[in-house]
N, C-alpha and C. Protein backbone atom coordinates (compact mmCIF):
# COMPACT_ATOMS: atom_id res chain seq x y z
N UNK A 1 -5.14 -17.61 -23.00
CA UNK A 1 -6.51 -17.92 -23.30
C UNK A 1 -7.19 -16.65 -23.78
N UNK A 2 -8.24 -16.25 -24.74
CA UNK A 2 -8.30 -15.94 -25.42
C UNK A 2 -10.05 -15.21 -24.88
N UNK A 3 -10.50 -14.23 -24.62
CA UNK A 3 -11.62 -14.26 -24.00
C UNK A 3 -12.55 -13.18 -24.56
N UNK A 4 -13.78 -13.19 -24.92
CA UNK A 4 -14.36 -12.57 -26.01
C UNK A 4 -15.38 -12.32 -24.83
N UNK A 5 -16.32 -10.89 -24.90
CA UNK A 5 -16.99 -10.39 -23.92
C UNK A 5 -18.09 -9.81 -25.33
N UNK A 6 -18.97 -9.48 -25.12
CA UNK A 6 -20.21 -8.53 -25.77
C UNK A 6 -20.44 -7.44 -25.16
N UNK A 7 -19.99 -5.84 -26.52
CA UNK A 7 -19.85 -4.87 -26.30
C UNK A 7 -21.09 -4.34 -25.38
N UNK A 8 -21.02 -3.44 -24.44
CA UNK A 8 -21.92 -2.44 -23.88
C UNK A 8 -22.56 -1.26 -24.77
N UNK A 9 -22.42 -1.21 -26.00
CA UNK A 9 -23.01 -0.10 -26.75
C UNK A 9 -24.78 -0.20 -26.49
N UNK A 10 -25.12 0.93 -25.97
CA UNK A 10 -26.44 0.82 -25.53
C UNK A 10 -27.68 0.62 -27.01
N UNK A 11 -26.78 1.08 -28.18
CA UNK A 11 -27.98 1.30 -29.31
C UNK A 11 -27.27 1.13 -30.59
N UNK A 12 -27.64 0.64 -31.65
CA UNK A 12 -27.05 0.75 -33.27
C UNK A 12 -26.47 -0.85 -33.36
N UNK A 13 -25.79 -0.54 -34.38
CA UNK A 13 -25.79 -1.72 -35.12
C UNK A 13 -24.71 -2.66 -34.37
N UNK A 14 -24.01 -2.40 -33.51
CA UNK A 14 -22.80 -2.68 -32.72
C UNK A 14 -22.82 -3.07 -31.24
N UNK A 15 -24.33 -2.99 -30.71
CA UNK A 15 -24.49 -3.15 -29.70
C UNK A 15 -24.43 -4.48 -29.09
N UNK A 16 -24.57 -5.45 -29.66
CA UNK A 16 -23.86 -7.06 -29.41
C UNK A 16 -22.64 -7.11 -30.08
N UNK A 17 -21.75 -6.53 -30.42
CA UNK A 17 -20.81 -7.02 -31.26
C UNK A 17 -19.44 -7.93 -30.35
N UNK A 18 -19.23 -9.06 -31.04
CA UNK A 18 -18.12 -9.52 -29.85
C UNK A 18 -16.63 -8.72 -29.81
N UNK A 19 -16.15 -8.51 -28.57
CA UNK A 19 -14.90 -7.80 -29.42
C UNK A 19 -13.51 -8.65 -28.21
N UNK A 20 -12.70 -8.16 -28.62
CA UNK A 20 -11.09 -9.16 -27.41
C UNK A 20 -11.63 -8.40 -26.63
N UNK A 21 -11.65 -8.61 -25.26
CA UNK A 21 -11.23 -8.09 -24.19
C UNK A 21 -9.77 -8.31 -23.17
N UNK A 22 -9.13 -8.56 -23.86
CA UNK A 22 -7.45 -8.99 -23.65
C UNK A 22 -7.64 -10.26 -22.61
N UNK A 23 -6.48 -10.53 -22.25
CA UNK A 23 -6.21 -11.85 -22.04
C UNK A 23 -6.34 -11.64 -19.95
N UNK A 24 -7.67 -12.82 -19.50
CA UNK A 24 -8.18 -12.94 -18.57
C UNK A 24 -7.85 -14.12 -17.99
N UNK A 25 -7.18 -13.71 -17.01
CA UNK A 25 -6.73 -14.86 -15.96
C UNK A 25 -7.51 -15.89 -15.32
N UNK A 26 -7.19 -16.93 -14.97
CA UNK A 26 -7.73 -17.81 -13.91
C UNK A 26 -7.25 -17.45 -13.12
N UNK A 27 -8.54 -17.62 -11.58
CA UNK A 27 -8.03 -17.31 -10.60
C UNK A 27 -7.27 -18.88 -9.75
N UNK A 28 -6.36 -19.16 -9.05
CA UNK A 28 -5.70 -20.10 -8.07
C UNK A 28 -7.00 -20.62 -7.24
N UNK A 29 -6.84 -21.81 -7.21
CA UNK A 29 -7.58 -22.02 -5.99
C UNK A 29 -6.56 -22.88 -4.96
N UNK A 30 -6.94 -23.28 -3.34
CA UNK A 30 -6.43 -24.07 -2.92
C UNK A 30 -6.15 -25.43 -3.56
N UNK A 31 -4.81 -25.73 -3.20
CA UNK A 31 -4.95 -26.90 -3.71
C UNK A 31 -4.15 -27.59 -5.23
N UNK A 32 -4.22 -26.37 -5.86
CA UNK A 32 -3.43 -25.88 -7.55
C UNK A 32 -1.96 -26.04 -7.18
N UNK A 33 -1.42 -26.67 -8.02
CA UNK A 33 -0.22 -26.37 -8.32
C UNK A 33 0.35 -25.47 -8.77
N UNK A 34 0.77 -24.89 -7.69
CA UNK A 34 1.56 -22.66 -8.05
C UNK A 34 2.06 -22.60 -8.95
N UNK A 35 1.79 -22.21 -10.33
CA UNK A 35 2.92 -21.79 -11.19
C UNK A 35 4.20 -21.75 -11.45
N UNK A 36 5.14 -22.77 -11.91
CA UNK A 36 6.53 -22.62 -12.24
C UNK A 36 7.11 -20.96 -12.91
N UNK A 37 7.76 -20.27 -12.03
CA UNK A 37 8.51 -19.34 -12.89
C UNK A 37 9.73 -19.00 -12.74
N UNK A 38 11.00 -17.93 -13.53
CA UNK A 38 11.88 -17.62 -13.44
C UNK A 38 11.73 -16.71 -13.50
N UNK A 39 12.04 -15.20 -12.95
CA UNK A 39 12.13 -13.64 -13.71
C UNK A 39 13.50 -13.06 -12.69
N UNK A 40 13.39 -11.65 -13.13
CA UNK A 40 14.58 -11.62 -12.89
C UNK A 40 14.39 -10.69 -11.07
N UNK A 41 15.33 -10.25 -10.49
CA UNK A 41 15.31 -9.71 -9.22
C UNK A 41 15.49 -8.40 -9.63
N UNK A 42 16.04 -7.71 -8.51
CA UNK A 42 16.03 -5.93 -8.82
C UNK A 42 17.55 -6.18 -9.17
N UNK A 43 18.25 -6.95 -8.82
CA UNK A 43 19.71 -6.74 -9.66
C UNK A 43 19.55 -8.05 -10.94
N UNK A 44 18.71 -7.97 -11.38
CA UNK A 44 19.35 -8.82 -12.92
C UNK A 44 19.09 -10.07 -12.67
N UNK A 45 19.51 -10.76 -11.36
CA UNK A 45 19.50 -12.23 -11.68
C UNK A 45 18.31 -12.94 -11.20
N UNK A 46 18.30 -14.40 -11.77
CA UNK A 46 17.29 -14.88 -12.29
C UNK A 46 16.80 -15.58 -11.14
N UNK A 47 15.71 -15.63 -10.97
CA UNK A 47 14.84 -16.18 -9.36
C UNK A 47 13.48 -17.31 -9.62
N UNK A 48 13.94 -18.35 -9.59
CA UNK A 48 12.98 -19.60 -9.31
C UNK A 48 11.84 -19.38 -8.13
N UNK A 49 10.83 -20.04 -8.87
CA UNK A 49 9.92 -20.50 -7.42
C UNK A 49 10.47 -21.70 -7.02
N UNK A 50 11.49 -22.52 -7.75
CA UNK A 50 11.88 -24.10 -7.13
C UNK A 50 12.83 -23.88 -6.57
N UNK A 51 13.46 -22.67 -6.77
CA UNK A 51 14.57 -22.22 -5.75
C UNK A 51 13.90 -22.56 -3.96
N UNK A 52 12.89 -22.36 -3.79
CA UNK A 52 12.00 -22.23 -2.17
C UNK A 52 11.38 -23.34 -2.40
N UNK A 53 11.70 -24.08 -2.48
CA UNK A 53 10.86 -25.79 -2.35
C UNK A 53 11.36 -25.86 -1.20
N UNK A 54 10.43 -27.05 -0.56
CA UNK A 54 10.55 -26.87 1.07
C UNK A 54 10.48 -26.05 1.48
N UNK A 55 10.36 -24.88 1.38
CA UNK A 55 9.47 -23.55 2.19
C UNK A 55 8.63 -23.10 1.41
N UNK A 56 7.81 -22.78 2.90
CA UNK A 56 6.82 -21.84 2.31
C UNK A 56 7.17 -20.50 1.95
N UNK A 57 5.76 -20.17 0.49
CA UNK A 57 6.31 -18.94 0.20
C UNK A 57 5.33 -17.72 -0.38
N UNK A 58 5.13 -17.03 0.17
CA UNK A 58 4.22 -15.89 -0.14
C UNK A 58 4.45 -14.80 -0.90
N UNK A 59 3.84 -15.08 -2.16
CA UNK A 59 3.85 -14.65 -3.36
C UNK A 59 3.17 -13.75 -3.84
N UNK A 60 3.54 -12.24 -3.67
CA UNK A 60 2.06 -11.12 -3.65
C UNK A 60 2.31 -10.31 -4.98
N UNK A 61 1.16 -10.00 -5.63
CA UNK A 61 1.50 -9.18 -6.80
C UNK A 61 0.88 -7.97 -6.49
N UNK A 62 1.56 -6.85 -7.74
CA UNK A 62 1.00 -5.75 -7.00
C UNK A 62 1.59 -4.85 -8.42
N UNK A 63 1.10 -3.50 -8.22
CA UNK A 63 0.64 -2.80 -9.88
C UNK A 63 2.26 -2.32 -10.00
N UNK A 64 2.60 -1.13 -9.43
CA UNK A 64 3.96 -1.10 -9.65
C UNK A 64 4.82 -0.23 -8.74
N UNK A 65 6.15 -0.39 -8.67
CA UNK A 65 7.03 0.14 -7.62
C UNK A 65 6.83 1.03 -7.42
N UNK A 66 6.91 2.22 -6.62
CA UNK A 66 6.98 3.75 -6.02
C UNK A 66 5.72 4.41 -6.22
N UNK A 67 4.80 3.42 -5.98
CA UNK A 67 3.92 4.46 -5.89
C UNK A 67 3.18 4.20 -4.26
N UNK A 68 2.11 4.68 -3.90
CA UNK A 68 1.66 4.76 -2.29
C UNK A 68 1.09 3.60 -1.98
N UNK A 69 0.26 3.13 -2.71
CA UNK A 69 0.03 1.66 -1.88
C UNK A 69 1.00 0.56 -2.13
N UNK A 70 1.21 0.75 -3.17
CA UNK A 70 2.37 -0.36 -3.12
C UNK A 70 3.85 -0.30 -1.99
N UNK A 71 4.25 1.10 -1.82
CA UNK A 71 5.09 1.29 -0.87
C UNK A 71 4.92 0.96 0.71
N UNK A 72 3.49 1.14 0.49
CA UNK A 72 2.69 0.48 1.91
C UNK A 72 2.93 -0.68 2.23
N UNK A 73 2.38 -1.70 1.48
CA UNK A 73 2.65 -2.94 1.35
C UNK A 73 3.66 -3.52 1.07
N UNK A 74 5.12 -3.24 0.83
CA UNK A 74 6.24 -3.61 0.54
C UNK A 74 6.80 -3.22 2.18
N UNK A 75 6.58 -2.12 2.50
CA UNK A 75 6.94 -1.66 3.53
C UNK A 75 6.66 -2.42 5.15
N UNK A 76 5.38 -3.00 4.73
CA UNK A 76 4.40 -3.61 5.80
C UNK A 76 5.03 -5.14 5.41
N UNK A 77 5.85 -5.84 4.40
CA UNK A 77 6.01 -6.90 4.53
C UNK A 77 7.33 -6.86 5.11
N UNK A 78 8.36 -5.75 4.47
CA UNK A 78 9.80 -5.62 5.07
C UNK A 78 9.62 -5.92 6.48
N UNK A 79 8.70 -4.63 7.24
CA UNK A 79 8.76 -4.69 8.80
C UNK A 79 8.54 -6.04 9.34
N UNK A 80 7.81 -6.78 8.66
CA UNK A 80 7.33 -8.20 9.49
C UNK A 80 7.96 -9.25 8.87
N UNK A 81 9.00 -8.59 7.86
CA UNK A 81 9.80 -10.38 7.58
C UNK A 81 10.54 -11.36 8.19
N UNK A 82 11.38 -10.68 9.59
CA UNK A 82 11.85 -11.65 10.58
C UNK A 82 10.72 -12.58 11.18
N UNK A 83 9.70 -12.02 11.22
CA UNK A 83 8.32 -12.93 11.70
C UNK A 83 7.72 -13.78 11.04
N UNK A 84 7.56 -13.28 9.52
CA UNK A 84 7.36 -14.62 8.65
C UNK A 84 8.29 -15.52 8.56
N UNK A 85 9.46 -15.16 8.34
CA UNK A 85 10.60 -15.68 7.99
C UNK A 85 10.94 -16.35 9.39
N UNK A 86 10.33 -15.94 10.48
CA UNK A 86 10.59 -17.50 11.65
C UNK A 86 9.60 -18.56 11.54
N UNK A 87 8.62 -18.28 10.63
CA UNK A 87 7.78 -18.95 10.79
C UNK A 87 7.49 -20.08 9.69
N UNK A 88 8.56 -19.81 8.75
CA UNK A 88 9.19 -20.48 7.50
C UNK A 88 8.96 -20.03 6.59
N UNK A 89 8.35 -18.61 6.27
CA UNK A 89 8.01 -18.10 5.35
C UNK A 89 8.74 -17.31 4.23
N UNK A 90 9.23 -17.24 3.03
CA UNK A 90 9.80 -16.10 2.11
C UNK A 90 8.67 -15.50 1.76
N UNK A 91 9.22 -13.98 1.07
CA UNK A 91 8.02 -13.20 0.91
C UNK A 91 8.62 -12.51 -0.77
N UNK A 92 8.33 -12.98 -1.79
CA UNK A 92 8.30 -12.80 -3.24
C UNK A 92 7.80 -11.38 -3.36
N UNK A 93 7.31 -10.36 -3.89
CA UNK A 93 6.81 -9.35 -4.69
C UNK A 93 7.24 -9.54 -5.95
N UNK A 94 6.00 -9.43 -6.89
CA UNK A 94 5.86 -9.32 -8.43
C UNK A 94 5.56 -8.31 -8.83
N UNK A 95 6.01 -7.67 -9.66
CA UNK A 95 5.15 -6.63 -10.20
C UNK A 95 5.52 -5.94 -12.04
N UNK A 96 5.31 -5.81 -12.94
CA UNK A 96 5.38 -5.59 -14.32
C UNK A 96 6.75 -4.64 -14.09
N UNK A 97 7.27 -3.98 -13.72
CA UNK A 97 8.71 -2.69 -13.38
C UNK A 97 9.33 -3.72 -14.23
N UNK A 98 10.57 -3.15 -14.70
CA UNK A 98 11.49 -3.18 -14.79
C UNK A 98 12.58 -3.64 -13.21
N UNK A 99 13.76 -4.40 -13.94
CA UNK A 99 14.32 -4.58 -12.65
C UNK A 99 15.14 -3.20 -12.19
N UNK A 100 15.45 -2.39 -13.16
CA UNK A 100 16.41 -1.09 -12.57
C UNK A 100 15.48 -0.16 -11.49
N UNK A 101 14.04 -0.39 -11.96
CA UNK A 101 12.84 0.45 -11.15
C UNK A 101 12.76 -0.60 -9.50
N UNK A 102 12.69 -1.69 -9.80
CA UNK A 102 12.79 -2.33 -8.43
C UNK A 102 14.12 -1.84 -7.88
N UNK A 103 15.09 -1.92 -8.39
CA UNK A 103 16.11 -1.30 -7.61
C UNK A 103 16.03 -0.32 -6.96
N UNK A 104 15.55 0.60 -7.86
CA UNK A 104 15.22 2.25 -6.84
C UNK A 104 14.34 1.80 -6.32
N UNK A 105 13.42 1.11 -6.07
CA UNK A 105 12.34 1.06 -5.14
C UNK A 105 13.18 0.25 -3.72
N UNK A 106 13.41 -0.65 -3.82
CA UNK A 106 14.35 -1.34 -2.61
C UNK A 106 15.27 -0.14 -1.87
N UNK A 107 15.75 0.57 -3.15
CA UNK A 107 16.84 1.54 -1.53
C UNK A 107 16.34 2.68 -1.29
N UNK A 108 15.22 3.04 -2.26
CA UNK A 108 14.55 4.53 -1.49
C UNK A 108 13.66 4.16 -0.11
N UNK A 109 12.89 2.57 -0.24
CA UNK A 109 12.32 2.65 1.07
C UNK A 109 13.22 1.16 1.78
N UNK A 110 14.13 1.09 1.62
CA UNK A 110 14.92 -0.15 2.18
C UNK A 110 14.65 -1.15 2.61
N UNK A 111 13.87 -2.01 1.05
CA UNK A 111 13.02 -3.59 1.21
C UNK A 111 14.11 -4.14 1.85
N UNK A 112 13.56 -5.22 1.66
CA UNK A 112 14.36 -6.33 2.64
C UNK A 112 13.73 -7.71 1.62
N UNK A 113 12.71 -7.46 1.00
CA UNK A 113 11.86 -8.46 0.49
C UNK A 113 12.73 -8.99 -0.80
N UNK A 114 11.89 -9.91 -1.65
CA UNK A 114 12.64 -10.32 -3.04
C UNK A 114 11.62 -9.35 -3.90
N UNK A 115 12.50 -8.69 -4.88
CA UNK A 115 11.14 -8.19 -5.73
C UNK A 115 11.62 -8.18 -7.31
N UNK A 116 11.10 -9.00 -7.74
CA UNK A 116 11.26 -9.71 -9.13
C UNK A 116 10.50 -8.78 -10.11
N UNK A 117 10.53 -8.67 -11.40
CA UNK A 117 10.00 -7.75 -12.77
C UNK A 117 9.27 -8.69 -13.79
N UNK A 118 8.35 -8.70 -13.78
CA UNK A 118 7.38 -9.32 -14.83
C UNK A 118 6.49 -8.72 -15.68
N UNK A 119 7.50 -7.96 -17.01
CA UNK A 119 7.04 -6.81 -17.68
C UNK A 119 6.06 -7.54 -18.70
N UNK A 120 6.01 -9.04 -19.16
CA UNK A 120 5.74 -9.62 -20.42
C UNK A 120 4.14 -9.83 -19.06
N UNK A 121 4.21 -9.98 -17.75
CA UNK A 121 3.14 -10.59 -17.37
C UNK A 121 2.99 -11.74 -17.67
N UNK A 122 3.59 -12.53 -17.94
CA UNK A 122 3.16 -14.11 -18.14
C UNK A 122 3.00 -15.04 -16.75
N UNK A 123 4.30 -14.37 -15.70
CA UNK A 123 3.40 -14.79 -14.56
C UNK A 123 2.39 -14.17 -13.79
N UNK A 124 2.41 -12.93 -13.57
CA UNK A 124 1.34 -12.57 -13.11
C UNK A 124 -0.28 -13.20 -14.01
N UNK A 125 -0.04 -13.68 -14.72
CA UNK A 125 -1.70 -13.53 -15.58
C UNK A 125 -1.92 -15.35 -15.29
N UNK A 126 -0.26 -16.24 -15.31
CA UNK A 126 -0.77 -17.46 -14.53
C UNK A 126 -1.32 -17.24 -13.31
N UNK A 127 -0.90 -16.50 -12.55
CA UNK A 127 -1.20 -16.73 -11.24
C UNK A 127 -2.92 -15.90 -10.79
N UNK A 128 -3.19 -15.65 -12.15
CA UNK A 128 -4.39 -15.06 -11.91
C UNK A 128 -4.73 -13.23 -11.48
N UNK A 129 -3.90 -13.00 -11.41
CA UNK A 129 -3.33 -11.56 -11.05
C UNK A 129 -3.57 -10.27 -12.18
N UNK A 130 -4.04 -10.96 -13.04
CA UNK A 130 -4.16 -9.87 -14.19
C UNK A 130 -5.54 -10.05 -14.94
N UNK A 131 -6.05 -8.95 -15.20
CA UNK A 131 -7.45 -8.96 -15.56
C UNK A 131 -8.28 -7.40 -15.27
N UNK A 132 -9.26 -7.71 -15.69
CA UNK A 132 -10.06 -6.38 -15.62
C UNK A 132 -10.52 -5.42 -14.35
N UNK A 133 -9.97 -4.54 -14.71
CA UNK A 133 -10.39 -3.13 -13.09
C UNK A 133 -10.84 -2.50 -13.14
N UNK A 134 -11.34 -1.65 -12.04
CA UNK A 134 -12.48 -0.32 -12.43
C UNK A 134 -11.84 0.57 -11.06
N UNK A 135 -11.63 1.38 -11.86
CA UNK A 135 -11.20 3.19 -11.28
C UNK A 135 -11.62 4.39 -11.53
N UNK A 136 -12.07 5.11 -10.75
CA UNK A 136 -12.98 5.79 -10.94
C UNK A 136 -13.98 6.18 -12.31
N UNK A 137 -14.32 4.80 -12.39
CA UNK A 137 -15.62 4.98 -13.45
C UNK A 137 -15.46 4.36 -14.81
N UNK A 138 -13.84 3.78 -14.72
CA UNK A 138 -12.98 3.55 -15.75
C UNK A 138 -12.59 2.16 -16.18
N UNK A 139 -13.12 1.56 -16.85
CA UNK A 139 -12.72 -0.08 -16.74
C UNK A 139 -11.05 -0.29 -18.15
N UNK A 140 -10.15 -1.04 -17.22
CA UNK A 140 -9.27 -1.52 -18.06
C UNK A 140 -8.56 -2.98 -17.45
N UNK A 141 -7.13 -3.27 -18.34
CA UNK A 141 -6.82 -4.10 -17.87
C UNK A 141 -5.82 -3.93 -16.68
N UNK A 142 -5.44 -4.36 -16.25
CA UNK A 142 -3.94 -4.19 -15.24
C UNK A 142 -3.61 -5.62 -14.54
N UNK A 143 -2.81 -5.14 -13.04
CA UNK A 143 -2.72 -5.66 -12.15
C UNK A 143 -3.70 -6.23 -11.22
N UNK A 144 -3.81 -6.81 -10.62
CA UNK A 144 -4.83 -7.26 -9.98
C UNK A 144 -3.56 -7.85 -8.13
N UNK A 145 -4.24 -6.47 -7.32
CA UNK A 145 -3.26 -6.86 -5.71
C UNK A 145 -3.84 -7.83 -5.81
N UNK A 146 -3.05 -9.13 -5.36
CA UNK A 146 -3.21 -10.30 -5.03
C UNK A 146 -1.73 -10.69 -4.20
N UNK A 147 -2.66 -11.87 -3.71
CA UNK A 147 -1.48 -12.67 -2.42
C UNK A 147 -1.94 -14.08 -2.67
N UNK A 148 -0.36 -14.83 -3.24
CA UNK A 148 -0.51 -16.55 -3.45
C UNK A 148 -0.04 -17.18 -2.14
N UNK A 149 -0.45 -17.66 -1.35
CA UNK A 149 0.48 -18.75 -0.46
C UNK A 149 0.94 -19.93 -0.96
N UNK A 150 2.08 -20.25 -1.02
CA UNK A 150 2.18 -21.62 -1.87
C UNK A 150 3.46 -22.33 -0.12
N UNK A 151 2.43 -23.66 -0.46
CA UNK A 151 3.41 -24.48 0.23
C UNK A 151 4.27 -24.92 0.19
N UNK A 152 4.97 -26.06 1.09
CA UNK A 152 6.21 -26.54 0.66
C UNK A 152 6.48 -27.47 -0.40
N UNK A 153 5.31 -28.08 -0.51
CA UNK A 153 5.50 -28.46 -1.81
C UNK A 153 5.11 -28.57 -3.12
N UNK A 154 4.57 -27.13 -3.14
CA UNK A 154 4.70 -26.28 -4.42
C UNK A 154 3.16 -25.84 -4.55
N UNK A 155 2.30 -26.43 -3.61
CA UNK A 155 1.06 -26.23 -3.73
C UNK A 155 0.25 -25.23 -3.44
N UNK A 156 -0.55 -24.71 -3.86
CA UNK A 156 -1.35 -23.05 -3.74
C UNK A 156 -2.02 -23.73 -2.48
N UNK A 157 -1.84 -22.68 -0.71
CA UNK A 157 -2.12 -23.30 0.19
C UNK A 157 -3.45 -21.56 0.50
N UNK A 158 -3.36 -20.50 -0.26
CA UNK A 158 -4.22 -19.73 -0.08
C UNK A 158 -4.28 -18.76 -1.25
N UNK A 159 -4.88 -18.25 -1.72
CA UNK A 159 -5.18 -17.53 -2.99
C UNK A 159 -6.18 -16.23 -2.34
N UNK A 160 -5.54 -15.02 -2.39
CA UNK A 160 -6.22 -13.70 -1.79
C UNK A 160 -6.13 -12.54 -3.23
N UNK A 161 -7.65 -12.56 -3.82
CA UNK A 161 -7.55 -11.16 -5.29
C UNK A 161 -8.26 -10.07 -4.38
N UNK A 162 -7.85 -9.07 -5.36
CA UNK A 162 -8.57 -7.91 -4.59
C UNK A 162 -7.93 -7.19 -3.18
N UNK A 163 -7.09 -7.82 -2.97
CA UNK A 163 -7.15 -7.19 -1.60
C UNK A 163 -6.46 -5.65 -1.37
N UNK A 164 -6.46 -4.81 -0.42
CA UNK A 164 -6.48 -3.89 0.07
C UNK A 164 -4.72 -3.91 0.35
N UNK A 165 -3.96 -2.69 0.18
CA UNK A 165 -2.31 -2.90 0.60
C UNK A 165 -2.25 -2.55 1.96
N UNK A 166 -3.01 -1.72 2.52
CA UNK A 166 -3.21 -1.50 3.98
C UNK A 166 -3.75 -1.94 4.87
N UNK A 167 -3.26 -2.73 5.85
CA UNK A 167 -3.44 -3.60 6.83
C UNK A 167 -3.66 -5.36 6.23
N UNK A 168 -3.08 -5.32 4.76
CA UNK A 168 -3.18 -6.60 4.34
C UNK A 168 -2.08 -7.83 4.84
N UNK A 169 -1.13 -7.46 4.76
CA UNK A 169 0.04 -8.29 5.74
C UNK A 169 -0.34 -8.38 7.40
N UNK A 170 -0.57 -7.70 8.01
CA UNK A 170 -1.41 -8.16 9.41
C UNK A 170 -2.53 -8.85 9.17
N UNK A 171 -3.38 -9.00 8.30
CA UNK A 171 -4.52 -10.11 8.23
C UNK A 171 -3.69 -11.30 7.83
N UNK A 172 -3.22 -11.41 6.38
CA UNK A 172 -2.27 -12.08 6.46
C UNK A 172 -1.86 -13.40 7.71
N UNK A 173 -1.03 -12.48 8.48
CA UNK A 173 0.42 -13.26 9.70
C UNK A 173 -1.10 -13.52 10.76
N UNK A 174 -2.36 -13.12 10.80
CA UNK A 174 -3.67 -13.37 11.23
C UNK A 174 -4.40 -15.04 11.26
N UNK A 175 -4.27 -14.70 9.72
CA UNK A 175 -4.54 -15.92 9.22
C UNK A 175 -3.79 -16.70 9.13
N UNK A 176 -2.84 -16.87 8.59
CA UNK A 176 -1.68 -17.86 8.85
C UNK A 176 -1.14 -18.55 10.09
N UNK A 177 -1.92 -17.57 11.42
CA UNK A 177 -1.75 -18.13 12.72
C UNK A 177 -0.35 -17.85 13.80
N UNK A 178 0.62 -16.77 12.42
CA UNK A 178 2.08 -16.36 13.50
C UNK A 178 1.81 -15.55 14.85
C-alpha cells in the first residue's frame, strides 16, 4: 500500500508538497487472521506459520541480530521457553538478517528460539511491524519491536507495537496468565 504524507518544509514553494513516505503497515488487531508466511530459519530451511496450527504461537519482530536489545530479548525468550512451551506456546523471532547472521546470533548467545530472515520485509510490514521511527531526533523507516500472539487457529489473539526488549517477555508470560 502506497502512502503519501505532506512535506514538513516550514517555508517556499514545497512546503505542502506530497512526497512517498515508503510503504506503511497496518497494524493487527485481535481477532485478524495472522498472516500466512514462509522464510527461511538460521540454517536455510523454509518455516511455515501452518507448520504451528494447533498451537499457539508468539511471533515477535525485532530490528536485527547482535545487537543489545535485541540480544536481550532473544535471550529473555530462550530462558523462559520451557515455560511457554508448557504452556503450548512456540516462540518465532523475525527480523530483516540474513539467515548466516541468525546463525551467528543463535551460537554466540545460544537461542533456543526459531529465528527466521525477512530481508524483502514482506512479512514483517504484513504483520504491521514496519513503519516510521524516531531516534534521537531522526525520523526513518525500519523495524518496528513488536509481539503477534496468534492462536491455534491462526487467529491474531494479541498484537503488542512499540514495545520495550527489556522486561517485555515477563509482561508477556504476565499477561498470558503462565
Amino acid at each position: 500500500m502506497l502512502s503519501w504524507t505532506v512535506c514538513q518544509f516550514p517555508v517556499g514553494p514545497y512546503r505542502n508538497a506530497p512526497r512517498y513516505a515508503g510503504p506503511m503497515s497496518e497494524r493487527l488487531q485481535p481477532g485478524d487472521v495472522a498472516p500466512a508466511f514462509t522464510l527461511p530459519d538460521a540454517d536455510g530451511n523454509q518455516v511455515s506459520l501452518s507448520d504451528r496450527k494447533g498451537r499457539k504461537v508468539i511471533v515477535y519482530f525485532y530490528p536485527a541480530a547482535l545487537t543489545p536489545g535485541c540480544t536481550k530479548q532473544a535471550c529473555d525468550f530462550t530462558d523462559n521457553l520451557s515455560l511457554l512451551a508448557d504452556a503450548g506456546y512456540d516462540v518465532i523471532g523475525i527480523s530483516p538478517d540474513q539467515p548466516e547472521k541468525l546463525a551467528r546470533f543463535r551460537e554466540k548467545e545460544s537461542l533456543k528460539i526459531t529465528l527466521l530472515a525477512d530481508p524483502e520485509k514482506t512479512t514483517t510490514e504484513a504483520y504491521g511491524a514496519y513503519g516510521e521511527k524516531k531516534n534521537y531526533g531522526k525520523t526513518y523507516m525500519g523495524v518496528i519491536r513488536s509481539t503477534i500472539v496468534v492462536d491455534e487457529e491462526g487467529k491474531v489473539d494479541r498484537a503488542l507495537y512499540n514495545v520495550r526488549a527489556t522486561g517485555h517477555v515477563a509482561k508477556i508470560i504476565k499477561d498470558l496468565g503462565i
